[in-house]
N, C-alpha and C. Protein backbone atom coordinates (compact mmCIF):
# COMPACT_ATOMS: atom_id res chain seq x y z
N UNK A 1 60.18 -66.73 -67.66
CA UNK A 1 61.39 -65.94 -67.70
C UNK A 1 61.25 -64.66 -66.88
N UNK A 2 60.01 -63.58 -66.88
CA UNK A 2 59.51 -62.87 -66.41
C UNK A 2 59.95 -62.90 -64.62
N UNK A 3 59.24 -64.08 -64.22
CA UNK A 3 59.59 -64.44 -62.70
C UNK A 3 60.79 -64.65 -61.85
N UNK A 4 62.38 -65.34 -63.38
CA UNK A 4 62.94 -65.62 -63.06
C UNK A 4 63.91 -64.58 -63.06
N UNK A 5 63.38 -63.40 -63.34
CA UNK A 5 64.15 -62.40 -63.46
C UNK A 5 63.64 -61.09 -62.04
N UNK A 6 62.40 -61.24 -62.24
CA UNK A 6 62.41 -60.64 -60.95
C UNK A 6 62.98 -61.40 -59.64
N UNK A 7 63.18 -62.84 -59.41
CA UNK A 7 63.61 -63.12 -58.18
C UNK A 7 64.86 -62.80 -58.20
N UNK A 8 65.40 -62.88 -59.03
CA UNK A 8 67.38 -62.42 -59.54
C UNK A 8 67.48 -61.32 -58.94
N UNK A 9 66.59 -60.17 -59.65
CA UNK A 9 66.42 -58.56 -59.32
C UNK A 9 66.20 -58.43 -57.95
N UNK A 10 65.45 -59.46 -57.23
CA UNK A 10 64.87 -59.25 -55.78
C UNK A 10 66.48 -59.22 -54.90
N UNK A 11 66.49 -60.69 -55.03
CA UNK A 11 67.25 -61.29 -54.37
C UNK A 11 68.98 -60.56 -54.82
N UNK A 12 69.23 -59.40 -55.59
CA UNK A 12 70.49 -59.00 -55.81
C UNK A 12 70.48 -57.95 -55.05
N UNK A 13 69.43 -57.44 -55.32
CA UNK A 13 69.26 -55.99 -53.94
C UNK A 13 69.09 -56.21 -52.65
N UNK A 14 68.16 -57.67 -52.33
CA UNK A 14 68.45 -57.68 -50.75
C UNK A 14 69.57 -58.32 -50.02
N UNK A 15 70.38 -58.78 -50.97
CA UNK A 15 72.52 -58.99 -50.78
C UNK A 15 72.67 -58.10 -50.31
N UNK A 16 73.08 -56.94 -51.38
CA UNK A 16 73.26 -55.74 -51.76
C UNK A 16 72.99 -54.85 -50.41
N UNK A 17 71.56 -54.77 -50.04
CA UNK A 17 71.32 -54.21 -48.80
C UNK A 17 72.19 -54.64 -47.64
N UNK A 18 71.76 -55.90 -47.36
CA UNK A 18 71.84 -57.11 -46.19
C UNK A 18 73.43 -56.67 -46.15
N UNK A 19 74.45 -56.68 -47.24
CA UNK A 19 75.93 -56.89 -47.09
C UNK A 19 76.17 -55.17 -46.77
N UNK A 20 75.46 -54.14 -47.05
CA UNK A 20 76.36 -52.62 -46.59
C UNK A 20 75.59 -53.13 -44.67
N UNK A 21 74.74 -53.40 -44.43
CA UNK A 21 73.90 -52.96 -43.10
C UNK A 21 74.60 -54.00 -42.66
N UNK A 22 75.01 -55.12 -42.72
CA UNK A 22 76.16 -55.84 -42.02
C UNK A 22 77.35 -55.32 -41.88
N UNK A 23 78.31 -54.66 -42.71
CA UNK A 23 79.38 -54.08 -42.79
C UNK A 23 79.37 -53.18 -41.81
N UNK A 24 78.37 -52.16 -42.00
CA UNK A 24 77.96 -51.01 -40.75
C UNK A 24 78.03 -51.78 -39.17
N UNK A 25 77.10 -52.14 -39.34
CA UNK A 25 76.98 -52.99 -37.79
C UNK A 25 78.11 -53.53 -37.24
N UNK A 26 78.77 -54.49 -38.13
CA UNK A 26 80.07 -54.68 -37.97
C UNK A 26 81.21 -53.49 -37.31
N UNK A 27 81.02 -52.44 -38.11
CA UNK A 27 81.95 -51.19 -38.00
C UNK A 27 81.49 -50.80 -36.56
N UNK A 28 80.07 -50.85 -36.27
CA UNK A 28 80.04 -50.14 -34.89
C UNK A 28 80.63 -51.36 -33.82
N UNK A 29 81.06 -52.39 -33.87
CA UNK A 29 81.85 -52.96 -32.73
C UNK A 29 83.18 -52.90 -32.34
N UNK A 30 84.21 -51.96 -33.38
CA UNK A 30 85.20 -52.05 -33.71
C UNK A 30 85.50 -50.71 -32.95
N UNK A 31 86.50 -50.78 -31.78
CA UNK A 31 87.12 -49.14 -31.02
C UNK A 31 87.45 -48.22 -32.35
N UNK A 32 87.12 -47.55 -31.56
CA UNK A 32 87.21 -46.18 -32.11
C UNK A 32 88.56 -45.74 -31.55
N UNK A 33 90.10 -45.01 -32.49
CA UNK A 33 90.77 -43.92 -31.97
C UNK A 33 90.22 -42.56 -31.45
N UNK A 34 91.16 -42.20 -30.13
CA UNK A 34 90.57 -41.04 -29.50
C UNK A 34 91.09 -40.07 -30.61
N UNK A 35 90.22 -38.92 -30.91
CA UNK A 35 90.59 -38.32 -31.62
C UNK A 35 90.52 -38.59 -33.29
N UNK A 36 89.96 -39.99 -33.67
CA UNK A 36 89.69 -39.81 -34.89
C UNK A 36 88.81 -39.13 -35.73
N UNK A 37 88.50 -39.40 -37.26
CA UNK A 37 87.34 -38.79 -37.68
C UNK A 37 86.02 -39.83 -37.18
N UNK A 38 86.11 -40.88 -36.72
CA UNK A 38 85.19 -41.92 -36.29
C UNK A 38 84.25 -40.63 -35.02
N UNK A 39 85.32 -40.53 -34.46
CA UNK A 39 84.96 -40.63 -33.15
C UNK A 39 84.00 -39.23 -33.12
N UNK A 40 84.89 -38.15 -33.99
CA UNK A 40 84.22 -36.82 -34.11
C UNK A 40 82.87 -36.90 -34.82
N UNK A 41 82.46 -37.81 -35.93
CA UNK A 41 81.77 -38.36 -36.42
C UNK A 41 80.19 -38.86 -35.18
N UNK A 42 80.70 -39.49 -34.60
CA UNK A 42 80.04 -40.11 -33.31
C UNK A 42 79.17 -39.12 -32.83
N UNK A 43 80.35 -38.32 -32.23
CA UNK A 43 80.11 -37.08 -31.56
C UNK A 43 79.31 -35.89 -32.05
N UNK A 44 79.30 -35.98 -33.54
CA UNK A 44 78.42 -35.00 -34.02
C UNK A 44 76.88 -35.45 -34.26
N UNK A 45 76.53 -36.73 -34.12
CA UNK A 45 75.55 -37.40 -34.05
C UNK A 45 75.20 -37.31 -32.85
N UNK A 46 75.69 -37.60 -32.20
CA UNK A 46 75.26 -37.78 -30.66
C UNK A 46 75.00 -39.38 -30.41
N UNK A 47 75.70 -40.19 -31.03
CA UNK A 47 75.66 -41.96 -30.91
C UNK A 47 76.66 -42.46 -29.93
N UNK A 48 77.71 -41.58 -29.85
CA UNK A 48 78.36 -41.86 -28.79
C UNK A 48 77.93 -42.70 -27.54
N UNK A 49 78.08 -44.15 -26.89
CA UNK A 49 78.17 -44.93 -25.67
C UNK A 49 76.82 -46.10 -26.77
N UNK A 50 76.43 -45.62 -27.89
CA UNK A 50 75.15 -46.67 -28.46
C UNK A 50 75.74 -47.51 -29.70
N UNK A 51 76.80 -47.43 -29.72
CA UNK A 51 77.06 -47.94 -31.05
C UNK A 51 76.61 -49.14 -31.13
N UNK A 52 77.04 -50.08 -30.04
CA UNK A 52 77.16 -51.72 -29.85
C UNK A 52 75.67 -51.97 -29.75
N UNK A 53 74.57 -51.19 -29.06
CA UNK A 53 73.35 -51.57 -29.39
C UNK A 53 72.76 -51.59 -30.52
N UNK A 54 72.86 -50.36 -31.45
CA UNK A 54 72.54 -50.03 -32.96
C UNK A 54 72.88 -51.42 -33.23
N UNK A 55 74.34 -51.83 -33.43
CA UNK A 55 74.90 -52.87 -34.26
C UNK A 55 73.84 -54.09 -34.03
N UNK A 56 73.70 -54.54 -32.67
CA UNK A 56 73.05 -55.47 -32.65
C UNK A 56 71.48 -55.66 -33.29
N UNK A 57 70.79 -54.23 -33.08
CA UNK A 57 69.97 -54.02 -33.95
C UNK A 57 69.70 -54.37 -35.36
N UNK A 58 70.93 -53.23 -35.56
CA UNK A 58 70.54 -53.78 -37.01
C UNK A 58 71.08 -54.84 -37.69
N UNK A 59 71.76 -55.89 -36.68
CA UNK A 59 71.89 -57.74 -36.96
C UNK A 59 70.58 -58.55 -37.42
N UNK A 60 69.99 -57.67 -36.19
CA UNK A 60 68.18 -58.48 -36.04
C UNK A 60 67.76 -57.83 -37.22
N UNK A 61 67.50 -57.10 -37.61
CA UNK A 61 66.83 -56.23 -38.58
C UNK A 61 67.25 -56.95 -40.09
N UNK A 62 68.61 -56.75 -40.01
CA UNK A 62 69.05 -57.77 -41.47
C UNK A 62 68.68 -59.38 -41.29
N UNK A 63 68.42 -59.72 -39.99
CA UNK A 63 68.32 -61.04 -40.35
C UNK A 63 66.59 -61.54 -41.00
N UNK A 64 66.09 -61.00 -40.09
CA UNK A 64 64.97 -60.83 -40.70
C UNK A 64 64.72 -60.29 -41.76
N UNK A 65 65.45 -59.25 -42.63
CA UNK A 65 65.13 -59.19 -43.76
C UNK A 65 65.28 -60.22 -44.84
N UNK A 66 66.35 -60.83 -44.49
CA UNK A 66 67.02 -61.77 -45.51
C UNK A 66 66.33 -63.17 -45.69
N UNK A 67 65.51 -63.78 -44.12
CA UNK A 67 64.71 -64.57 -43.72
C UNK A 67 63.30 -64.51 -44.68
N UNK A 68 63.06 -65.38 -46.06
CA UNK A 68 61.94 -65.17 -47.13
C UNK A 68 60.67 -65.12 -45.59
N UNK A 69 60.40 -65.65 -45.19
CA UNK A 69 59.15 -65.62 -44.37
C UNK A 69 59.04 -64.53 -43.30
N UNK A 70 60.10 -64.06 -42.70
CA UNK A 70 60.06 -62.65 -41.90
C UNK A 70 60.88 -61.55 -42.59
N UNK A 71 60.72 -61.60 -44.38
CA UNK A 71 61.00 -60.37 -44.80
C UNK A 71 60.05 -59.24 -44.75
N UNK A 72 58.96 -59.10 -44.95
CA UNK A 72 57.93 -58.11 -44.80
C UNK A 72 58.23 -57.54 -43.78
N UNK A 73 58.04 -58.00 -42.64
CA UNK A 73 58.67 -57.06 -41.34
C UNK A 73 59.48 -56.57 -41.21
N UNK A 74 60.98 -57.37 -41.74
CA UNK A 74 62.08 -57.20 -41.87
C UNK A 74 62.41 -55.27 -42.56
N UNK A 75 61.60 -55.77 -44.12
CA UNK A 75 61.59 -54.67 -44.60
C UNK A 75 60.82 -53.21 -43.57
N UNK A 76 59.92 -53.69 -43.08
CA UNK A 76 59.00 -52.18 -42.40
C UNK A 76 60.60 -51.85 -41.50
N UNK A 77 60.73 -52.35 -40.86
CA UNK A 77 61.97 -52.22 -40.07
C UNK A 77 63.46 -51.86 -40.20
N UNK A 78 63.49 -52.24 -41.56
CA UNK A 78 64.95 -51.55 -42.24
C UNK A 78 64.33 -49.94 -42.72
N UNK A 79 63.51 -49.78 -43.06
CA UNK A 79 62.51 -48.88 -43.58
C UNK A 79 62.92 -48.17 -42.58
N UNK A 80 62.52 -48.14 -41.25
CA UNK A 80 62.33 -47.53 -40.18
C UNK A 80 64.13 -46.74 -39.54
N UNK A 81 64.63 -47.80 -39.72
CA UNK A 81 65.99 -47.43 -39.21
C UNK A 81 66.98 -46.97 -40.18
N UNK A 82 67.04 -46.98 -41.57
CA UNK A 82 66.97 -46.22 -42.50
C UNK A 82 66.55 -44.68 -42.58
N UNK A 83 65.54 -44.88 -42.50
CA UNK A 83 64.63 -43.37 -41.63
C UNK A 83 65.10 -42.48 -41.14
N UNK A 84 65.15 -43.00 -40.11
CA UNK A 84 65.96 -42.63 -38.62
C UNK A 84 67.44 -41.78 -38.76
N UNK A 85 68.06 -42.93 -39.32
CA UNK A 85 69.52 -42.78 -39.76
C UNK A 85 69.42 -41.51 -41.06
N UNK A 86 68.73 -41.50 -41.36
CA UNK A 86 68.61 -40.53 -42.94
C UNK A 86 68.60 -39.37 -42.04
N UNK A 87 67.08 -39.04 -41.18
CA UNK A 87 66.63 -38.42 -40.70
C UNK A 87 68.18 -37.11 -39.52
N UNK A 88 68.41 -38.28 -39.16
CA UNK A 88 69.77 -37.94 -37.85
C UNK A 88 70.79 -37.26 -38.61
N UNK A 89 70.96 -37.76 -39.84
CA UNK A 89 72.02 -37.19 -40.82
C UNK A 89 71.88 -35.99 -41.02
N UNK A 90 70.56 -36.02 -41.70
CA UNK A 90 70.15 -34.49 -42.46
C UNK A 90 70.07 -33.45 -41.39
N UNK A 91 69.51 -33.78 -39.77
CA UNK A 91 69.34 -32.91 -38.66
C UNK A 91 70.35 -32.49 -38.17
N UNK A 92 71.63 -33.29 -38.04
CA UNK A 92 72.88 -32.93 -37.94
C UNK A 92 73.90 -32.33 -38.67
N UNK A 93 73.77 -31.78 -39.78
CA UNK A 93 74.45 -30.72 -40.34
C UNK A 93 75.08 -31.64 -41.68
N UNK A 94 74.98 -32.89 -41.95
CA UNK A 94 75.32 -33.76 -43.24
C UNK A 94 74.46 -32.87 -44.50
N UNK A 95 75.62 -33.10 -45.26
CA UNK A 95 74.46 -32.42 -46.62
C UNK A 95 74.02 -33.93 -47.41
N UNK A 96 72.93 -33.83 -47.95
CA UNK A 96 72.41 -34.56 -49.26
C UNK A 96 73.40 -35.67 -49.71
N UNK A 97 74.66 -35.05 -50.03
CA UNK A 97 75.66 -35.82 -51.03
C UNK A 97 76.23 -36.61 -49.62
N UNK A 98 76.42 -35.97 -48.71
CA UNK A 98 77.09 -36.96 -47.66
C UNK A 98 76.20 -38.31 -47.21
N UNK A 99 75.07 -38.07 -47.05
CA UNK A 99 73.63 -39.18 -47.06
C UNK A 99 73.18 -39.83 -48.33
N UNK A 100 74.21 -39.55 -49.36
CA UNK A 100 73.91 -40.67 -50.69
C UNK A 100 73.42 -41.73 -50.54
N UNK A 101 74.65 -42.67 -49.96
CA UNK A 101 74.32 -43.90 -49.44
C UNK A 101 73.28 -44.49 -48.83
N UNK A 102 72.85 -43.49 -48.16
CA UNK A 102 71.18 -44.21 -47.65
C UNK A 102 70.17 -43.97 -48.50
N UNK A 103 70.25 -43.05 -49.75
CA UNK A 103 69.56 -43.18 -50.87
C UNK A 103 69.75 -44.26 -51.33
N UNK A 104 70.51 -44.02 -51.83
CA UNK A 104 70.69 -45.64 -52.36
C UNK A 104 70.34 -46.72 -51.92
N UNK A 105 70.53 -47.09 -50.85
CA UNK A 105 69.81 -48.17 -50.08
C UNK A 105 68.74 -48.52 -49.84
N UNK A 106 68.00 -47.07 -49.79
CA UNK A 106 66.50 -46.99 -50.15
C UNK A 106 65.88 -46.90 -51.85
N UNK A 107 66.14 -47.25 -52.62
CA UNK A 107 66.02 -48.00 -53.36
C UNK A 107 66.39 -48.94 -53.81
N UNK A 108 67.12 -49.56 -53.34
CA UNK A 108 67.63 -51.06 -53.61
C UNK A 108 66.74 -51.49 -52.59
N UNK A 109 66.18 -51.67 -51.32
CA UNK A 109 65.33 -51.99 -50.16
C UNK A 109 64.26 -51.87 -50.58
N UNK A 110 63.71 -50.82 -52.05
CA UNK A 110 62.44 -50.68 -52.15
C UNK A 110 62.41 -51.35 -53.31
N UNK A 111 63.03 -51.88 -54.58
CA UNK A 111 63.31 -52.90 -55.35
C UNK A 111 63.22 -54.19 -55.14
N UNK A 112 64.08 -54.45 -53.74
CA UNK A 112 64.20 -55.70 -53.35
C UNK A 112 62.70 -55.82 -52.64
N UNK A 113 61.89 -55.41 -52.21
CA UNK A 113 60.54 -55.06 -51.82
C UNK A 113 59.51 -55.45 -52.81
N UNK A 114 59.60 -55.02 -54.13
CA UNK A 114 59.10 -54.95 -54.76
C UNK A 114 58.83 -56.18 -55.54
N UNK A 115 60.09 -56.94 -55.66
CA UNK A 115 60.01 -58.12 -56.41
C UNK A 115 60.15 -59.40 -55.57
N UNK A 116 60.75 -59.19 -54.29
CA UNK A 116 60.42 -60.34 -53.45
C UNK A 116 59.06 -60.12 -52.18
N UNK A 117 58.54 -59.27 -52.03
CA UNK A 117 57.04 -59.17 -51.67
C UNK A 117 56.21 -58.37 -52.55
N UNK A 118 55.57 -59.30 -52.96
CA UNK A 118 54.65 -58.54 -53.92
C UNK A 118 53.64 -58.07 -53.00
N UNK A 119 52.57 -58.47 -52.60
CA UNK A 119 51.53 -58.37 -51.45
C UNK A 119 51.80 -56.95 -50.53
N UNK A 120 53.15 -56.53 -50.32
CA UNK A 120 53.26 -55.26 -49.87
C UNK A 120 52.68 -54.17 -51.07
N UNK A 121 52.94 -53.97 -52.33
CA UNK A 121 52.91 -53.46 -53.42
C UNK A 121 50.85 -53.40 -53.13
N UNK A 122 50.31 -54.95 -53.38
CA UNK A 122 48.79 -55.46 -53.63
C UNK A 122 48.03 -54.54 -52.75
N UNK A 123 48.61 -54.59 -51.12
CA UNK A 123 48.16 -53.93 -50.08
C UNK A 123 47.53 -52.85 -50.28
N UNK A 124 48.74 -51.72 -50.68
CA UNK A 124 48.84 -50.31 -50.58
C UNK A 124 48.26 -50.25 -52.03
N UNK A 125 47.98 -51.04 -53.25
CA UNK A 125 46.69 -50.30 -54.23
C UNK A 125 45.92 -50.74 -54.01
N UNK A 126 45.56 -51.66 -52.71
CA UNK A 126 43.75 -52.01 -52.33
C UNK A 126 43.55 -52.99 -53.04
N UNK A 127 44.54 -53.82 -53.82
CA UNK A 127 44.32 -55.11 -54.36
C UNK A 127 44.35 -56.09 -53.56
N UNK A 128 43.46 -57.28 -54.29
CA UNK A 128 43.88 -58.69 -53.76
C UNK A 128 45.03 -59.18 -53.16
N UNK A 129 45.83 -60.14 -52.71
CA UNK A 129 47.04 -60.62 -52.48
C UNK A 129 47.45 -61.93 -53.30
N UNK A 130 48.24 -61.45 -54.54
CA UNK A 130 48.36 -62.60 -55.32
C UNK A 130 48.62 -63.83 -54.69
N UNK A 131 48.06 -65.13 -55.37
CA UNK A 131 48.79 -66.30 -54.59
C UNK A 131 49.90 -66.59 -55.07
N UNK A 132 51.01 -67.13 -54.14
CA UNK A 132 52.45 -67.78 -54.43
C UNK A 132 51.98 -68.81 -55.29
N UNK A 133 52.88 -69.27 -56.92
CA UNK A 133 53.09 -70.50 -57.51
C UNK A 133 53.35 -71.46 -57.20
């Protein structure tokens, strides 16, 4: 029961993830009005002319996460651009509450981490690497 509850737990957070970082990606292919809050948005980042690359990015990035055999990477890599994105927020004048959302994500990413790679967890306390059932 134990097992069958962590894969539930795994596998609800890396939806959960997988479906906002699709939505996003999605959003960056979609024009922008001149003059919207999108665009000013853009502009205060400095993402402006990159959107369509990000997006594609982070296609690859979710796919591989969602992929059971290239999730580990998947995860270092959402990790990373997560990061990034947190990072760009906070440097750009976003407060805390406006960057919720990537809190959040970073723990649901580190949940979903947790219960669908264990061996990441084994690694980093210098343990063995349990075997799969």
């Amino acid at each position: 029961m134990k097992m069958r509850f962590g894969i539930i737990v795994g596998w609800t957070c890396a939806i959960l993830v997988a479906a906002f970082n699709i939505f996003a990606a999605v959003m960056k292919f979609l024009p922008v009005a001149p003059g919207s809050d999108a665009e000013a948005m853009g502009m205060k980042l400095g993402v402006t002319g990159l959107e369509q690359q990000l997006g594609v990015l982070e296609f690859i990035i979710v796919i591989l996460f969602v992929i059971p055999r290239t999730s580990t990477i998947g995860f270092v890599l959402m990790v990373g651009y997560l990061g990034g994105s947190l990072a760009t927020n906070l440097t750009h004048g976003f407060s805390n509450m406006e960057a919720l959302p990537i809190y959040v994500l970073f723990v649901l990413l580190t949940a979903s981490a947790y219960f669908r790679n264990p061996e990441l967890l084994s690694r980093v306390l210098g343990r063995s690497v349990p075997a799969k059932v």
